[in-house]
Protein backbone atom coordinates (compact mmCIF):
# COMPACT_ATOMS: atom_id res chain seq x y z
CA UNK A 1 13.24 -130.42 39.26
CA UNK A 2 14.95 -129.84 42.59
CA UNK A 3 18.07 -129.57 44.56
CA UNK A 4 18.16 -133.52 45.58
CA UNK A 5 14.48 -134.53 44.46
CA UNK A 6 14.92 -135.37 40.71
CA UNK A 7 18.25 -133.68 39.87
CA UNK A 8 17.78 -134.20 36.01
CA UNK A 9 20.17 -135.54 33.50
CA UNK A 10 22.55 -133.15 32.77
CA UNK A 11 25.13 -135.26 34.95
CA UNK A 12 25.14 -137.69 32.60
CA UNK A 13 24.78 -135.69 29.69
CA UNK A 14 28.41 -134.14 30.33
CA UNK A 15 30.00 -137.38 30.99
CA UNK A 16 28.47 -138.90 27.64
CA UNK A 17 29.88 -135.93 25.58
CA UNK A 18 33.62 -137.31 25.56
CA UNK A 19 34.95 -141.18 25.71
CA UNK A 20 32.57 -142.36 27.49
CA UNK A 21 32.84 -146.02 28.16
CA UNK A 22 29.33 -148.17 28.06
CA UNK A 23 28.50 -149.33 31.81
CA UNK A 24 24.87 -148.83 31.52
CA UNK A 25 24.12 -152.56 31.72
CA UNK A 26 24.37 -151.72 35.52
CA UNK A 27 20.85 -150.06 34.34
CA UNK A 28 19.22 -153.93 33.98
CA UNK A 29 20.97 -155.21 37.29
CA UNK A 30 18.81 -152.30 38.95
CA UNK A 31 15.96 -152.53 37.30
CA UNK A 32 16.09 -156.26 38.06
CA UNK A 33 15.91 -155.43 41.67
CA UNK A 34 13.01 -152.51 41.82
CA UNK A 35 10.18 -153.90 44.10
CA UNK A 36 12.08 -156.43 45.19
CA UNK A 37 13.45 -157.89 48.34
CA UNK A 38 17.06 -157.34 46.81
CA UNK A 39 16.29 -153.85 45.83
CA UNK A 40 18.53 -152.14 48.33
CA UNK A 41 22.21 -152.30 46.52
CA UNK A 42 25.60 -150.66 47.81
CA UNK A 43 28.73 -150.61 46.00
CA UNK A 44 32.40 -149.41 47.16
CA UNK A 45 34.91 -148.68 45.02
CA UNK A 46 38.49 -146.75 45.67
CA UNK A 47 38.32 -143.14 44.62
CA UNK A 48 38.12 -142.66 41.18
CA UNK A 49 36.52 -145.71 39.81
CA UNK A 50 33.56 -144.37 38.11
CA UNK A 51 31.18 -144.38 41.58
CA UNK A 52 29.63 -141.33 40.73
CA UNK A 53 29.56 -141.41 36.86
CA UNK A 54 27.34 -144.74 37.83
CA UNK A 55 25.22 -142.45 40.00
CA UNK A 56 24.48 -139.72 37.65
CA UNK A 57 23.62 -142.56 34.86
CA UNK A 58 20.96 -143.59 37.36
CA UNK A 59 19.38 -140.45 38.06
CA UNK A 60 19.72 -139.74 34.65
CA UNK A 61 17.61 -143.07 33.77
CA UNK A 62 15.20 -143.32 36.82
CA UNK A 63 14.01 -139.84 37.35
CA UNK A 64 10.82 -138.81 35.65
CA UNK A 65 11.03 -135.37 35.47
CA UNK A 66 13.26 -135.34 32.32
CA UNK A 67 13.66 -137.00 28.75
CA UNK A 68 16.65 -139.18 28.61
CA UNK A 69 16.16 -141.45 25.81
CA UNK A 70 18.57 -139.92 23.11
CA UNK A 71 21.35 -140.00 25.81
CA UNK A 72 20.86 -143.74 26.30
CA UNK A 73 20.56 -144.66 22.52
CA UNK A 74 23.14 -147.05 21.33
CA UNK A 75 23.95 -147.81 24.40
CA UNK A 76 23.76 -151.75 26.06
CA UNK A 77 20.87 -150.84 28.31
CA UNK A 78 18.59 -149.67 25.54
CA UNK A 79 18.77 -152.87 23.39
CA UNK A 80 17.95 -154.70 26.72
CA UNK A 81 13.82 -156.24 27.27
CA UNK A 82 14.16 -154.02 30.71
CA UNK A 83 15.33 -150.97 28.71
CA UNK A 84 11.42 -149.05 29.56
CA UNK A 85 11.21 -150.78 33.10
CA UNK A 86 11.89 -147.50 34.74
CA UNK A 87 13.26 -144.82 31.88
CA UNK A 88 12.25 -141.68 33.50
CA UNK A 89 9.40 -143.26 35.93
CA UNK A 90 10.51 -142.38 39.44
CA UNK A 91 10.73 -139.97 41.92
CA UNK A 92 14.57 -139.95 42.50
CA UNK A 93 16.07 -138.23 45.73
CA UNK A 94 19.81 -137.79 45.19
CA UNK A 95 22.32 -137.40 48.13
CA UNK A 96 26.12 -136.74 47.52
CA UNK A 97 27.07 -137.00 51.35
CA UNK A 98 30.51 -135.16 50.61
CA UNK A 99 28.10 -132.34 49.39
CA UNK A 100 26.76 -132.04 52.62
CA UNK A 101 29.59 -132.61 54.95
CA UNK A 102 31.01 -129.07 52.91
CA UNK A 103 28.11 -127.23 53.88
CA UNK A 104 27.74 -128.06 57.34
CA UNK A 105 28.82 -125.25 59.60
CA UNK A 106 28.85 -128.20 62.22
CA UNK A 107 29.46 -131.61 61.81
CA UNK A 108 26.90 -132.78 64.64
CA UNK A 109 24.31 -130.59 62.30
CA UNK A 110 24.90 -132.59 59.03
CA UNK A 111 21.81 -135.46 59.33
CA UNK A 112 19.59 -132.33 60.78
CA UNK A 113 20.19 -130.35 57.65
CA UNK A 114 19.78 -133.11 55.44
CA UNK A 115 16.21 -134.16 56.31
CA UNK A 116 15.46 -129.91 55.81
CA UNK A 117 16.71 -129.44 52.93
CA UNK A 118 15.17 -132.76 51.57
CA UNK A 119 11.67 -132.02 53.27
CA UNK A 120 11.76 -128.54 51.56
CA UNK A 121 12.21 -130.32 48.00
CA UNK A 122 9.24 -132.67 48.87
CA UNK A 123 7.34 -130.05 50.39
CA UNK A 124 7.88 -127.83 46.85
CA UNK A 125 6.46 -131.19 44.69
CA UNK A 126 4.02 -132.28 47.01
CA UNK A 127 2.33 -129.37 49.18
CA UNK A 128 -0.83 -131.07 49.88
CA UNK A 129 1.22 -134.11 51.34
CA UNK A 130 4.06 -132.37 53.20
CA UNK A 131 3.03 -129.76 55.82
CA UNK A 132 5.18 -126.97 57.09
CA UNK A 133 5.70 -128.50 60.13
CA UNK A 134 6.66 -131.60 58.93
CA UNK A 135 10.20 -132.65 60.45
CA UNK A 136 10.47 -136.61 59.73
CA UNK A 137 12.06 -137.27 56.12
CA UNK A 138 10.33 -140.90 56.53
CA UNK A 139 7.06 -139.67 57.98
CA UNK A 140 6.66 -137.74 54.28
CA UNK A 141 7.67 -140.05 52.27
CA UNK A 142 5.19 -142.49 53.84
CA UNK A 143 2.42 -139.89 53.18
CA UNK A 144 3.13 -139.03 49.88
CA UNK A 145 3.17 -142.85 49.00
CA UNK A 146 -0.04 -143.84 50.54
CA UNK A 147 -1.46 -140.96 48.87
CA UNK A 148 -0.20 -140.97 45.29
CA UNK A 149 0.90 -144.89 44.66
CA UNK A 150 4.38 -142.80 43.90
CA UNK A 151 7.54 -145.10 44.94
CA UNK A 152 10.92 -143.20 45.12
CA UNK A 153 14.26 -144.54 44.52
CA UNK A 154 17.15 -143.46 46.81
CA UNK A 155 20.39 -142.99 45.11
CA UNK A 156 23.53 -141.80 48.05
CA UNK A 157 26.81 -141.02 46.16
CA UNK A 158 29.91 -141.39 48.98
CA UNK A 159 27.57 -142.75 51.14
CA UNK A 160 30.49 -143.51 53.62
CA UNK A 161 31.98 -140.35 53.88
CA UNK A 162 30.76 -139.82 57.54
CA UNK A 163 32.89 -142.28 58.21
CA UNK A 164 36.10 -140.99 56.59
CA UNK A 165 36.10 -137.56 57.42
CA UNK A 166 34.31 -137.55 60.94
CA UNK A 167 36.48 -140.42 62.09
CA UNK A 168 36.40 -139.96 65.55
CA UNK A 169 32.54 -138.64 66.01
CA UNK A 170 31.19 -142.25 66.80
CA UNK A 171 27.86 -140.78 68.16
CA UNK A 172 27.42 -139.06 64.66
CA UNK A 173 28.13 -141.87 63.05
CA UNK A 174 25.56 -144.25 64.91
CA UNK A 175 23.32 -141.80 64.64
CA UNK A 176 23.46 -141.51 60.68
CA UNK A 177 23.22 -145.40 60.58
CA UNK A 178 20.26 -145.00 62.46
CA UNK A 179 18.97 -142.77 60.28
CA UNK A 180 19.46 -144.97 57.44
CA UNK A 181 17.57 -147.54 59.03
CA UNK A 182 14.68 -146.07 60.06
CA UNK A 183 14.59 -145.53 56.14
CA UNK A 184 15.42 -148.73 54.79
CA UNK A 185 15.19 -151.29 56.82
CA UNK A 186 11.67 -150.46 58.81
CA UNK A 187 8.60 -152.70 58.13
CA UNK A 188 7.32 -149.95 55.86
CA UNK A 189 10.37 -149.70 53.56
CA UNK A 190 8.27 -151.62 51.09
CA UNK A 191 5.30 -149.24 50.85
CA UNK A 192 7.56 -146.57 49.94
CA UNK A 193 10.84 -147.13 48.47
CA UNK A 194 11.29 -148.92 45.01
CA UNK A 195 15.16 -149.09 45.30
CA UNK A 196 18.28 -147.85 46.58
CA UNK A 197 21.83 -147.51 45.14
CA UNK A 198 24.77 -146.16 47.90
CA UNK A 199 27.92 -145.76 46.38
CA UNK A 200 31.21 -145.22 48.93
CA UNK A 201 34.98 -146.60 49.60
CA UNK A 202 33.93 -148.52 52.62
CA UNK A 203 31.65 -151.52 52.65
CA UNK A 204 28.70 -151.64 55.29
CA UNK A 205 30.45 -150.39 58.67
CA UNK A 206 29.62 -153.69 61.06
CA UNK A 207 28.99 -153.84 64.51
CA UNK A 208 30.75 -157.06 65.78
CA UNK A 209 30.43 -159.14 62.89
CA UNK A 210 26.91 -158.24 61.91
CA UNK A 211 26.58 -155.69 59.41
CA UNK A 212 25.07 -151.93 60.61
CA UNK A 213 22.61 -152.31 57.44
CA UNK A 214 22.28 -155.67 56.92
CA UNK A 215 19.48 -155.98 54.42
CA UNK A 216 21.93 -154.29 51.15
CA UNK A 217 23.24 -156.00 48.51
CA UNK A 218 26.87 -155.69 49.02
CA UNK A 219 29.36 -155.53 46.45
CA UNK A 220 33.03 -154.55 47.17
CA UNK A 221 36.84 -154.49 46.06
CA UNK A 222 37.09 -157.39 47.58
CA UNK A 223 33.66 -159.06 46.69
CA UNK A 224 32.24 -157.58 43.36
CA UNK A 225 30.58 -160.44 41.29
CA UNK A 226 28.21 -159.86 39.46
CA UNK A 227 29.00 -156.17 38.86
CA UNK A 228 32.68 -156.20 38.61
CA UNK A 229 32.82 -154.95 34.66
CA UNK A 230 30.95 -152.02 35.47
CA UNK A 231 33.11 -149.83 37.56
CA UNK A 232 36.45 -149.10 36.29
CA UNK A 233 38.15 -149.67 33.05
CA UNK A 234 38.50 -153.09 31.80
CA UNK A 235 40.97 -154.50 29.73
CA UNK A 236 39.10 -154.28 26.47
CA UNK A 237 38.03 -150.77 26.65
CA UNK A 238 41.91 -149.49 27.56
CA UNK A 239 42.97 -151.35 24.46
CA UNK A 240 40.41 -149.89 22.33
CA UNK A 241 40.97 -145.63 23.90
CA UNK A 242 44.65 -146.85 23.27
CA UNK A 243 44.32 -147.77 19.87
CA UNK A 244 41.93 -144.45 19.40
CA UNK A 245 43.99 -142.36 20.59
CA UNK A 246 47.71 -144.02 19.49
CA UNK A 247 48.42 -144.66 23.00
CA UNK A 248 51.05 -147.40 23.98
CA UNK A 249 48.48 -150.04 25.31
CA UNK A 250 51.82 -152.35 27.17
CA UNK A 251 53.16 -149.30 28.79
CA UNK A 252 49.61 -148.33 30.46
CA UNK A 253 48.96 -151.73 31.73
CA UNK A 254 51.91 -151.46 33.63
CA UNK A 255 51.43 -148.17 35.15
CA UNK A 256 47.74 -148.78 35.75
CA UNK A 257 46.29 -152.51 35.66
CA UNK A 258 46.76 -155.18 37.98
CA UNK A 259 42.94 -155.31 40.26
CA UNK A 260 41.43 -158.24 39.15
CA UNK A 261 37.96 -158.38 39.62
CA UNK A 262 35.98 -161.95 39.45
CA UNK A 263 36.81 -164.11 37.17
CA UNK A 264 39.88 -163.38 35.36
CA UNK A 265 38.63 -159.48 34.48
CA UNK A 266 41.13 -157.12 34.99
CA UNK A 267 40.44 -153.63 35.65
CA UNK A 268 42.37 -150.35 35.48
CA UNK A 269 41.63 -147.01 37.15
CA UNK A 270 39.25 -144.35 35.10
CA UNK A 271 41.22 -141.45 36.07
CA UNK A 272 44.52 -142.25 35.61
CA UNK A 273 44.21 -143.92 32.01
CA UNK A 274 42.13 -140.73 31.04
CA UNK A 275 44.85 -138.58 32.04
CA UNK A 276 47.36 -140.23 30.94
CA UNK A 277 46.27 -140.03 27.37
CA UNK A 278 44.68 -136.51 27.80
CA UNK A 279 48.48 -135.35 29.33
CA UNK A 280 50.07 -137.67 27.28
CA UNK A 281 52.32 -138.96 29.99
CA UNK A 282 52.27 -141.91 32.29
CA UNK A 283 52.65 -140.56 36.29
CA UNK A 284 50.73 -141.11 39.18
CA UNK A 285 47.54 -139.58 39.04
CA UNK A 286 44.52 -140.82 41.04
CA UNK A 287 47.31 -141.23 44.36
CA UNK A 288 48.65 -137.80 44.48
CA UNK A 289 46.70 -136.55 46.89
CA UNK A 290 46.21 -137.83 50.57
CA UNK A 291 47.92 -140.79 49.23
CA UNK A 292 51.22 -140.01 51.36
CA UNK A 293 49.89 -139.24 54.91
CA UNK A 294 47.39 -142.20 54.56
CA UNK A 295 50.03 -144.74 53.68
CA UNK A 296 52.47 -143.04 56.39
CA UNK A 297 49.65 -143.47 59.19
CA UNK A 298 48.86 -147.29 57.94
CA UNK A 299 52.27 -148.44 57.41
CA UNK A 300 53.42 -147.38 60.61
CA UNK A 301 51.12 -149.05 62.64
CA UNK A 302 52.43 -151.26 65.30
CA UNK A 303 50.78 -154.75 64.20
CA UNK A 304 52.98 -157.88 63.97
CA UNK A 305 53.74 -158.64 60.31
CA UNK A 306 52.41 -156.08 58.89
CA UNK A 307 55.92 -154.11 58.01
CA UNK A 308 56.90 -157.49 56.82
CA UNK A 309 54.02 -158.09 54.63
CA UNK A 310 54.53 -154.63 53.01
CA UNK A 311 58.20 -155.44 52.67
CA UNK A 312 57.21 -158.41 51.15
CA UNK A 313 54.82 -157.29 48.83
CA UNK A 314 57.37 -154.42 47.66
CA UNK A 315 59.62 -157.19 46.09
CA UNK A 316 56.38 -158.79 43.93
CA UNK A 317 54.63 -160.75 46.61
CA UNK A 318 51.10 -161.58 47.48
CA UNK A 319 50.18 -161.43 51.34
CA UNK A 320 47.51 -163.73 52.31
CA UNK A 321 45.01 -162.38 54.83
CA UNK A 322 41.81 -162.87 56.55
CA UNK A 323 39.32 -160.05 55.62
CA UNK A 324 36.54 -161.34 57.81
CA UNK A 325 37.53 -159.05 60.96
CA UNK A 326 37.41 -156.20 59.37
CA UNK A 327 34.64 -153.36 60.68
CA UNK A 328 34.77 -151.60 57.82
CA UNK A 329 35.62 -148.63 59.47
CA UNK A 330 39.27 -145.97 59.26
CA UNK A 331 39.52 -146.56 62.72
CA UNK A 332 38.84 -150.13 64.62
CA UNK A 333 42.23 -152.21 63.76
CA UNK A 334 43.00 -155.38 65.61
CA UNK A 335 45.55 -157.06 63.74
CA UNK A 336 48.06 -156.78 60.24
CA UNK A 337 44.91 -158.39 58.22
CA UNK A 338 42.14 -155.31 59.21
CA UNK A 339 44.86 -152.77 57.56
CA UNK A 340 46.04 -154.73 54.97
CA UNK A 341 41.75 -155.43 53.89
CA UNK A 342 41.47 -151.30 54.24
CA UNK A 343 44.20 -150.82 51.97
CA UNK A 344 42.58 -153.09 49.02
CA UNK A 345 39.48 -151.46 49.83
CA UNK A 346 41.22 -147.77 48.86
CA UNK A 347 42.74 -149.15 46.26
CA UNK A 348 46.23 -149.42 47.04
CA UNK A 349 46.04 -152.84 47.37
CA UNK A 350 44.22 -155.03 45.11
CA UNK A 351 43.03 -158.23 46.03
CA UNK A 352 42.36 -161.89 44.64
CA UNK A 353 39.90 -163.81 45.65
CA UNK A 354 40.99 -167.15 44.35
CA UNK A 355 44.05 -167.01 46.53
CA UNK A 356 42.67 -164.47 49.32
CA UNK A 357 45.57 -162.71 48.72
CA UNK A 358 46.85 -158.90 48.64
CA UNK A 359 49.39 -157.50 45.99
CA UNK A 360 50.53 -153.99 44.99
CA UNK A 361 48.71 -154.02 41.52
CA UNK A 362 51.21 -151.72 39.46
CA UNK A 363 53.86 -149.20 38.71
CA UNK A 364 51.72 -146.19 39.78
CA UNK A 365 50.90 -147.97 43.34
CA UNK A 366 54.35 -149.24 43.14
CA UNK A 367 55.78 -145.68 43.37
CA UNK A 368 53.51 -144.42 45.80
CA UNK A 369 54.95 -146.99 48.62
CA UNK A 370 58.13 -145.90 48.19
CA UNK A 371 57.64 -142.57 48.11
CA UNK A 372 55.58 -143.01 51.78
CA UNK A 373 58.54 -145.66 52.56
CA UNK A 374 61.17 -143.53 51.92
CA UNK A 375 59.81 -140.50 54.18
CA UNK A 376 58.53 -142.55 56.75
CA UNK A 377 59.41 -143.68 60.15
CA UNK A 378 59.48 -147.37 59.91
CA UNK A 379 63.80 -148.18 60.28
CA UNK A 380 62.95 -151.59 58.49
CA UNK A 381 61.85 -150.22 55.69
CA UNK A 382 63.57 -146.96 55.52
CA UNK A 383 66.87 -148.83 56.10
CA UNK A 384 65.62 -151.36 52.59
CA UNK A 385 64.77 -147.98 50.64
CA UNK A 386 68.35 -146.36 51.71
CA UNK A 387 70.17 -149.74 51.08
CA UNK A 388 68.11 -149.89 47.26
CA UNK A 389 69.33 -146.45 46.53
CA UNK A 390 72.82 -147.38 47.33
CA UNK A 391 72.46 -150.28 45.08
CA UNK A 392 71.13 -148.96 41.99
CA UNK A 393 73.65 -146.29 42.67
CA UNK A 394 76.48 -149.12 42.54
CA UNK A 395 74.89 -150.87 39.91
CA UNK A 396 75.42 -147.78 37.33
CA UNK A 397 79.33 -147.57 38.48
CA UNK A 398 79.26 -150.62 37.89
CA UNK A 399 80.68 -151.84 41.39
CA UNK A 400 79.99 -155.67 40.85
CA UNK A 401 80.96 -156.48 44.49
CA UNK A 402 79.50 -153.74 46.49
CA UNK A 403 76.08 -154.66 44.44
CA UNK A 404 76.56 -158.63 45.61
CA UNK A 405 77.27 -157.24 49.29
CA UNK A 406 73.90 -155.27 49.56
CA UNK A 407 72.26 -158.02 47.52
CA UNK A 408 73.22 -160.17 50.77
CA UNK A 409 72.51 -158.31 53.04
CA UNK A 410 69.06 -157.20 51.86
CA UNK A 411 68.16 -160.99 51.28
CA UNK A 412 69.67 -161.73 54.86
CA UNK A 413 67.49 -159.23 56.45
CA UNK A 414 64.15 -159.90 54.23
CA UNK A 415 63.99 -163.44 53.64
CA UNK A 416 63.77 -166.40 55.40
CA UNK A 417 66.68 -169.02 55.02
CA UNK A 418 64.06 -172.09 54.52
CA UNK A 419 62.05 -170.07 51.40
CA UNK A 420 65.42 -168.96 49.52
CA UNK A 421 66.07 -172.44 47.89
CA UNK A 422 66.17 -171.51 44.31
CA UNK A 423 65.72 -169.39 40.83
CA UNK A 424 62.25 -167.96 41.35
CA UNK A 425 63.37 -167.06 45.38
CA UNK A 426 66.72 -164.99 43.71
CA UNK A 427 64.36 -163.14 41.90
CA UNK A 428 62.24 -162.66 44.24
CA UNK A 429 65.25 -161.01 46.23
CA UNK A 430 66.48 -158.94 43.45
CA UNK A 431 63.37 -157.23 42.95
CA UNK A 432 62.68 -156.37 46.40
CA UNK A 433 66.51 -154.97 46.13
CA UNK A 434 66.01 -152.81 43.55
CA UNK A 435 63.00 -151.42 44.91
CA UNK A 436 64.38 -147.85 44.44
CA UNK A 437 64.08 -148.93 40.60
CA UNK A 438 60.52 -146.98 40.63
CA UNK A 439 61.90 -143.45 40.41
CA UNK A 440 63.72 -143.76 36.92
CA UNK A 441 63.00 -147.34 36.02
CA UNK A 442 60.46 -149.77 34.33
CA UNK A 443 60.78 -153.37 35.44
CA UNK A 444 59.79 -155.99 32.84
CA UNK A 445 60.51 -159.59 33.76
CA UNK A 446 61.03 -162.55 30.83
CA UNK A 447 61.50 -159.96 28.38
CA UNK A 448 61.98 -161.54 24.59
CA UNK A 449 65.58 -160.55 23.33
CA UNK A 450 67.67 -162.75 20.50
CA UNK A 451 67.13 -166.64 20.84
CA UNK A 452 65.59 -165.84 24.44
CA UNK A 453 64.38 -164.29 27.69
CA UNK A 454 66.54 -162.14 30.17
CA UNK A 455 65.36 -162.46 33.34
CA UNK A 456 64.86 -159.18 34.32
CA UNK A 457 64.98 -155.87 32.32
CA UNK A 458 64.61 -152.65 33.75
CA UNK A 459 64.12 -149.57 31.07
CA UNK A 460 64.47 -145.81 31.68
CA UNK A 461 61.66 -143.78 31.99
CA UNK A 462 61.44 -141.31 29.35
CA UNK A 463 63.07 -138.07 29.96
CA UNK A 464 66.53 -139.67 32.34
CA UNK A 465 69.33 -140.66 30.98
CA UNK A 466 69.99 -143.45 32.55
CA UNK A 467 71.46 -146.97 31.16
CA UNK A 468 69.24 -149.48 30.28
CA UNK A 469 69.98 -152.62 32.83
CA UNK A 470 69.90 -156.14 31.25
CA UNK A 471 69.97 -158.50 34.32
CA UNK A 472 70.49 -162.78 34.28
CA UNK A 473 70.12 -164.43 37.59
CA UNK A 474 72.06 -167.82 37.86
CA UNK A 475 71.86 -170.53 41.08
CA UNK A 476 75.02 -172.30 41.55
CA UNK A 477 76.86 -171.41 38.40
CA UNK A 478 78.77 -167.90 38.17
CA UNK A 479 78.00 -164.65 37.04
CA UNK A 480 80.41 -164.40 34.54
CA UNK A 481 78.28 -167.24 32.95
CA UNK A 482 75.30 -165.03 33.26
CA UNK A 483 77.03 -162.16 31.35
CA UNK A 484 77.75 -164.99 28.52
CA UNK A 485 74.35 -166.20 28.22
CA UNK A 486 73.13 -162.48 27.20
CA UNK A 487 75.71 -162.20 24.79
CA UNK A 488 75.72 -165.43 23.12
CA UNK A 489 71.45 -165.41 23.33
CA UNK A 490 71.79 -162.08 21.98
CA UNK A 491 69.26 -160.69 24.73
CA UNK A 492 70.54 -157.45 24.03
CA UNK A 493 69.15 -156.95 20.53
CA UNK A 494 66.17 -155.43 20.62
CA UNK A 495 66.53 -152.88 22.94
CA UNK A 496 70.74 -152.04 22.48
CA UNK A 497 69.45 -148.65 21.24
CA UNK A 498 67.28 -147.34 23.68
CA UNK A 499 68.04 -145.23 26.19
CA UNK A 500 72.04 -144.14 26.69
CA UNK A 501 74.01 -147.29 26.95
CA UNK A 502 73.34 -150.81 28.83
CA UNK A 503 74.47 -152.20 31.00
CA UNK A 504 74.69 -156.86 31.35
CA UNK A 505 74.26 -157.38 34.81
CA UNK A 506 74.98 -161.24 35.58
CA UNK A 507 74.50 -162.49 38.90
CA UNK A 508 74.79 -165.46 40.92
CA UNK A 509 73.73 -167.48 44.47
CA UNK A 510 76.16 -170.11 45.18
CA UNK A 511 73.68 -172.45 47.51
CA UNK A 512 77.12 -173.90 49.56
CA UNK A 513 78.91 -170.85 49.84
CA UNK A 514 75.86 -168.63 50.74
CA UNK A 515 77.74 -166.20 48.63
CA UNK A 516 75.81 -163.62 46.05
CA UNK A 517 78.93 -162.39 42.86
CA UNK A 518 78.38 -159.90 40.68
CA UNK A 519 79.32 -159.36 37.23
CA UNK A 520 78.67 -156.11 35.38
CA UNK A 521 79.55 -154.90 31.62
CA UNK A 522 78.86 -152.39 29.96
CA UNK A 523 77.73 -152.89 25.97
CA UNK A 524 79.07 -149.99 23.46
């Protein structure tokens, strides 16, 4: 066993001790692959969705110089025909790129001590095939292949972090791709690598609109059939930690679903369901990092659309956009669509491929923007967050017309005339307006009260003690009428005792007038 040359197991073992969720039927994908002209597979995923769990399962399974069979018992992959395919076969070389980047003195020096330190590990196995002055990682792996019939399997964990945190060191960066080339994509490739698995954030960074590595296997936020079940948390397995563990399944599919991956799976992120149940408190988790500055730097770039889009998507939208231009790269933006596509692919976006459309996916997302928003430098969308703040702040003195003023003037500014034409639109504009809701609130829309639905409901969080809001849109009728409906519907009954007080708030677009009213009461 060696620094990068078969790492062992215990990787896996320590993620198998405690809720560990089954994803091993990756395991028959890749094995499906070895040998193959598909062999050569590379997955991105945001931060925090299980990239390098995945990784340390493989090592775990390919690399012969441990036992690993008891850790995959009663698991998927060992009831599978391909279960002793390669269990513990293979010389495995393991690179965590971020590992490397930390121990670089120099950035220009990171590919030069990579190949040392991963020609001392082969030198260590294989003296007889590896001499001392050996300094070609590819040359040595050829030689100990022709002479043994040994294959190795490449697995690169953050394979793309050259990218993120050397930005601007482009002749690094093409010289790393080259590097990766001259391993796995050269005619002899086949003579002496069985597979490889690259996790990252990024897909494949492309050169025009051919991609740098072109022979992978590709599967991304955006594209991740037939994979998509095996990185993250899917629907199913939340329910069933939930239920495990008492946890209040509605309330963390809220905070934390909302990517939906293929065909009608939806997926929630690892680390923030985990620690929501291990803290027992729903909060931003996984985005509390360099959430803020990256958001700031995107948000504010100078593209046409793109502050509307994000306004846009703030009040519930989906953004339609063209992902095709995309390098794949934190740096090369040409339009609203390349920032928008690196957004879904960190995960702050999520995007569906049936309408090639972007969305914020949930609460904990939800917040994040307007936190950025909030602090940032955009007036647009500083001016909406200050004008929200002022409303909710009206809406809990219950100032019926100062609410229907910023209502109007919000919708004047954020909507186009020809698109605000009838129910669905007003709501549409009422959620974008009470997009300061996030700090205190939870939004649920058609929520079952009485002989009914309200239209929108917003709860307190646990811990304020704020008023619950009941609110009932109307088009062309009055808000007084609104304010009747709840009362005679008897929206209000299964939530009058939560939080301290409610508040009915009716309101009403009058379609001649172009005139928002207001209506508020509060219930004793």
């Amino acid at each position: 066993m060696g620094k990068y040359l078969n790492p062992g197991n215990a990787g896996f073992a320590a993620v198998r001790k405690k809720d560990y969720l089954d994803k091993t039927g990756l395991i028959s994908y890749i094995n499906s692959t070895l040998g193959t002209s598909r062999k050569l597979t590379c997955v991105s995923r945001a931060r925090r969705f299980g990239k390098s769990f995945a990784a340390q399962m493989l090592c775990a399974y390919y690399d012969k110089s441990c036992d690993s069979r008891k850790l995959f018992e009663g698991l998927e992959i060992s009831e599978s025909p391909s279960f002793q395919t390669g269990l513990n076969r293979y010389d495995v070389l393991y690179l965590d790129i971020i590992w490397f980047i930390g121990i670089a003195e120099n950035k220009k020096d990171i590919l030069k001590n990579m190949q040392r330190e991963l020609l001392a590990d082969l030198r260590e196995a294989y003296p007889e095939y590896v001499g001392t002055g050996e300094k070609s990682l590819q040359m040595a792996l050829l030689n100990i292949s022709m002479k043994t019939g040994n294959k190795f399997i490449f697995i690169i964990d953050e394979w793309d972090a050259l990218f993120r945190e050397a930005k601007e060191e482009q002749a690094l960066q093409k010289e790393y791709v080259q590097f990766l080339r001259g391993l796995f994509r050269s005619g002899l490739t086949d003579r002496m690598i069985e597979a490889v698995y690259m996790t990252g954030i990024l897909p494949i960074k492309k050169y025009g609109t051919q991609s740098a590595l072109s022979d992978f296997q590709e599967f991304t936020m955006i594209s991740p059939v037939p994979l998509e079940r095996y990185f993250g948390f899917t629907e199913e397995e939340v329910f069933g930690l939930c239920e495990k563990y008492n946890w209040n399944f509605e309330e963390m599919r809220r905070w934390y679903d909302g990517y939906r991956m293929g065909e009608n799976i939806h997926m929630f992120n690892p680390k923030s369901v985990l620690d929501a149940i291990a803290r027992k408190q729903f909060d931003s988790y996984w985005t509390q990092t360099e959430t803020y500055e990256s958001l700031r730097a995107y948000i504010g770039m100078n593209f046409d659309g793109l502050k509307d889009a994000i306004v846009s998507m703030l009040g519930g939208s989906e953004c339609r956009i063209e992902t095709e231009t995309f390098q794949n790269d934190m740096t090369t933006f040409k339009s609203r669509d390349d920032v928008l596509t690196l957004l879904a692919h960190l995960g702050y976006l999520a995007y569906d491929s049936a309408t090639k459309s972007v969305y914020i996916p949930n609460q904990e997302i939800r917040e994040e923007f307007v936190r950025t928003v909030r602090n940032g430098d955009s007036p647009k969308l500083v001016k909406l967050i200050q004008d929200s703040d002022r409303l909710m702040e009206a809406t809990l003195h219950m100032d019926g017309n100062e609410v229907a003023r910023l209502i109007g003037e919000i919708h004047d500014r954020n909507c186009a005339p020809q698109f605000y034409n009838n129910e669905q639109a007003l709501r549409a504009v009422i959620q974008l307006a009470y997009i300061s809701r996030v700090r205190d609130y939870l939004e649920f829309q058609e929520f079952p009260g009485g002989r009914g639905y309200t239209d929108i409901l917003f709860m307190p969080k646990r811990g304020n003690d704020k008023p619950l809001l009941l609110v009932e849109l109307k088009w062309n009728k009055s808000a007084e009428g609104a304010i009747a409906q709840i009362k005679e519907k008897g929206y209000m009954e299964e939530v009058k005792h939560y939080g301290s007080g409610l508040l009915l708030v009716g309101i009403n677009y009058n379609e001649r007038t172009k005139k928002h009213t207001c209506v508020i009461e509060k219930m004793r």
